[in-house]
Structure formats: structure tokens, C-alpha cells
C-alpha atoms as a PDB file:
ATOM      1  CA  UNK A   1       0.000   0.000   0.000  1.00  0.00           C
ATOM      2  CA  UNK A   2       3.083   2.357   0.637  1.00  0.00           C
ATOM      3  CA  UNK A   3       4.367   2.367  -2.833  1.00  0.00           C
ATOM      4  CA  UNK A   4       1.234   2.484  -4.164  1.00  0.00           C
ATOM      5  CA  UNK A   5       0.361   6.182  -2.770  1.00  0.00           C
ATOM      6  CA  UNK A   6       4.675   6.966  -3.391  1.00  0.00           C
ATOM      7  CA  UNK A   7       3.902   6.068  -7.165  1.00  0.00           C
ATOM      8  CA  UNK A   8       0.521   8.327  -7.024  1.00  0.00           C
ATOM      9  CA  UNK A   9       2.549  11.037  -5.696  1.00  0.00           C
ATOM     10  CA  UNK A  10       5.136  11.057  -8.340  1.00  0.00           C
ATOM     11  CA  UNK A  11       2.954  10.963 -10.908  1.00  0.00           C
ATOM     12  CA  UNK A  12       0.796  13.614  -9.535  1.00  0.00           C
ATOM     13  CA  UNK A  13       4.577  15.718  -9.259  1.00  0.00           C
ATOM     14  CA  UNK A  14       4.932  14.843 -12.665  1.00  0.00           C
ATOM     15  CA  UNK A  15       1.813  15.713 -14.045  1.00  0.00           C
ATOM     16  CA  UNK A  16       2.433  19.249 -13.029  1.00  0.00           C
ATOM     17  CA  UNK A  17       5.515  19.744 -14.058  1.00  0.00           C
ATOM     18  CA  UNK A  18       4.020  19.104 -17.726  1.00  0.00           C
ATOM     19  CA  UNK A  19       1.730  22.263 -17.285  1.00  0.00           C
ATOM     20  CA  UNK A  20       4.935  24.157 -17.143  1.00  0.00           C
ATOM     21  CA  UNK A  21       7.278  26.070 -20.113  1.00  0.00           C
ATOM     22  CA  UNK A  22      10.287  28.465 -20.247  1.00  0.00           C
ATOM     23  CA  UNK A  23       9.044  31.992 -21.154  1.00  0.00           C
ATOM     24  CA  UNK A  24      11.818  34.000 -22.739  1.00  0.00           C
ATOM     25  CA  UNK A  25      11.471  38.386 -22.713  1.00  0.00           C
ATOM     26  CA  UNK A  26      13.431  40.028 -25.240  1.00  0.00           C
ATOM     27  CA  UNK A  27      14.302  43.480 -26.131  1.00  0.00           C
ATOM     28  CA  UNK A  28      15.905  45.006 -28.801  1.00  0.00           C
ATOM     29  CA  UNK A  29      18.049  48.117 -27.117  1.00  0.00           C
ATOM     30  CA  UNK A  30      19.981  48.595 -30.011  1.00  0.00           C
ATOM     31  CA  UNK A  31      18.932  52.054 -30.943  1.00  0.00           C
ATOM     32  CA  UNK A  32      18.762  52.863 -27.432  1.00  0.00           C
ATOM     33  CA  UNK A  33      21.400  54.358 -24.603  1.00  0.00           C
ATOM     34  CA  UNK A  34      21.195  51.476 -22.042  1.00  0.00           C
ATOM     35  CA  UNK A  35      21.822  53.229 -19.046  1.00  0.00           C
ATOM     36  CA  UNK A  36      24.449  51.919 -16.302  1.00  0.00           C
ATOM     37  CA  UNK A  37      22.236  50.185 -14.260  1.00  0.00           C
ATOM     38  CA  UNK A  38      21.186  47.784 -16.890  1.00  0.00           C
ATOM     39  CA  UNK A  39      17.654  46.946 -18.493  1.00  0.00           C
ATOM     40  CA  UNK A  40      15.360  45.800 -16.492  1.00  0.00           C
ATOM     41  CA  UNK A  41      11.538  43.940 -16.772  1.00  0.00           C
ATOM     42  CA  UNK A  42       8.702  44.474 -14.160  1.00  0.00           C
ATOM     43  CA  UNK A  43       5.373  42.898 -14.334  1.00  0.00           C
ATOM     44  CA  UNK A  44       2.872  41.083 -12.341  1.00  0.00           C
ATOM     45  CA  UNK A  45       5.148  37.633 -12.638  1.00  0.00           C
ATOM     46  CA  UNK A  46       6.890  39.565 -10.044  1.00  0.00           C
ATOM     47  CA  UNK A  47       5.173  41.842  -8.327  1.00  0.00           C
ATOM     48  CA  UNK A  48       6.461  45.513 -10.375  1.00  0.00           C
ATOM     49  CA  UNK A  49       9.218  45.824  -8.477  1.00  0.00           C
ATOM     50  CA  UNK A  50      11.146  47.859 -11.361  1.00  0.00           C
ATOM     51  CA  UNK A  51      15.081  47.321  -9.848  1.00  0.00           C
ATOM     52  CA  UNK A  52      14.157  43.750  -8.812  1.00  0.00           C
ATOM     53  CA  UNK A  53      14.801  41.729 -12.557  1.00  0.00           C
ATOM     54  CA  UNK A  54      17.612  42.440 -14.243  1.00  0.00           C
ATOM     55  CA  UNK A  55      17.985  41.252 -17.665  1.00  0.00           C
ATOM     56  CA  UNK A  56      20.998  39.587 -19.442  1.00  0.00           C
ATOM     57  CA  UNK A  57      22.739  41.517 -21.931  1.00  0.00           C
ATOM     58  CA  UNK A  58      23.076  39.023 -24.939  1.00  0.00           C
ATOM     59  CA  UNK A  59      26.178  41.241 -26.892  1.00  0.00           C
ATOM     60  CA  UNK A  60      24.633  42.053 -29.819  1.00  0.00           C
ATOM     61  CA  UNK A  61      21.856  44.968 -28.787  1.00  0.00           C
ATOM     62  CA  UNK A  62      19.176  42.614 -27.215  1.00  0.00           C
ATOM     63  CA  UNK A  63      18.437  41.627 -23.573  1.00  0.00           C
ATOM     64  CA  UNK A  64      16.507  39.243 -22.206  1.00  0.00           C
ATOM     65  CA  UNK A  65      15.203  37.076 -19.232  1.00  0.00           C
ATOM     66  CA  UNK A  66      13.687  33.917 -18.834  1.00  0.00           C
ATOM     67  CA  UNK A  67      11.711  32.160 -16.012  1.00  0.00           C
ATOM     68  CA  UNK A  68       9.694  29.290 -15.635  1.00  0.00           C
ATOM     69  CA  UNK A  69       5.755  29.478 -15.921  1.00  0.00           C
ATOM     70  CA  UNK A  70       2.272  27.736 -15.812  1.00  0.00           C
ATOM     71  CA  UNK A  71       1.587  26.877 -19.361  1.00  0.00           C
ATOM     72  CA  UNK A  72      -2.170  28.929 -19.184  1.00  0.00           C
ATOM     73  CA  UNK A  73      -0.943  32.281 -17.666  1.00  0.00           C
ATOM     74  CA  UNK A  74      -0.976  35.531 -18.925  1.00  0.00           C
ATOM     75  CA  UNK A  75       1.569  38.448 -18.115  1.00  0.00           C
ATOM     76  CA  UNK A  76       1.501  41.941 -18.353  1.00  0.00           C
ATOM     77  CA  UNK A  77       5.561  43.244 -18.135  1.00  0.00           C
ATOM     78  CA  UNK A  78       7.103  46.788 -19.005  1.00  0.00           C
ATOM     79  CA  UNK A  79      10.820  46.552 -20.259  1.00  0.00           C
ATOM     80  CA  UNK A  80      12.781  49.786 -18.031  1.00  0.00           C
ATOM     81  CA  UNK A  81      15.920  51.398 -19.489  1.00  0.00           C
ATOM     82  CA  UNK A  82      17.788  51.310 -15.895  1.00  0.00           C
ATOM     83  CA  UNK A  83      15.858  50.498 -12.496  1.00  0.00           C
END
């Protein structure tokens, strides 16, 4: 009876792990002064804190970030030119 409720609780793990994808934001600062502080994203995946995300600088005018999310959610984000 033990390993029967371990394997229900892997596969219930499991199962939500499928409901989840990598979400990549991209910007294009290439016709932009990027001020020292960085770019930055802020949106309700984490709260609007403005200085709280900075974004990778990919060397060739873009930035981006990526996180983890729920496969059915929705964002709203604002890319900011510094925090």
C-alpha cells in the first residue's frame, strides 16, 4: 500500500511539471542608450518591483530574461531602461 500512494505522488509531481514552459522576454536596445544600471523587466510575474529583474545583456543589442511558468498564464511586463 506504501508504494502504491509513493507512485501516485510522483505521478501527480509529474503531471504538473508538464503544465509548465520556459518563457523567454526580449528586447531590442539597439537604438537605445542602455543606461548603467542595466535593463530591467517588471510585471505582475513579479510583483512591479522595477530594480528587482535584471535582464541579461546578450552582446549584440538585445536583452533578455527567462523564467519558468504555468503553461495557461498571462503576463503583463514593461521593459525599463535602468531600475
Amino acid at each position: 500500500m506504501k508504494q502504491f500512494f509513493s507512485l501516485v505522488a510522483v505521478a501527480l509531481l509529474g503531471s504538473a511539471a508538464w503544465g509548465q514552459t520556459m518563457v523567454t522576454l526580449t528586447v531590442d536596445m539597439t537604438n537605445e542608450m542602455v543606461s548603467a544600471d542595466g535593463v530591467h523587466v517588471a510585471g505582475n510575474f513579479q510583483g512591479w518591483d522595477p530594480g528587482a529583474t535584471p535582464m541579461t545583456d546578450n552582446m549584440d543589442g538585445t536583452w533578455s530574461y527567462s523564467f519558468s511558468s504555468d503553461t495557461a498564464a498571462t503576463y503583463q511586463y514593461k521593459f525599463i531602461n535602468g531600475n
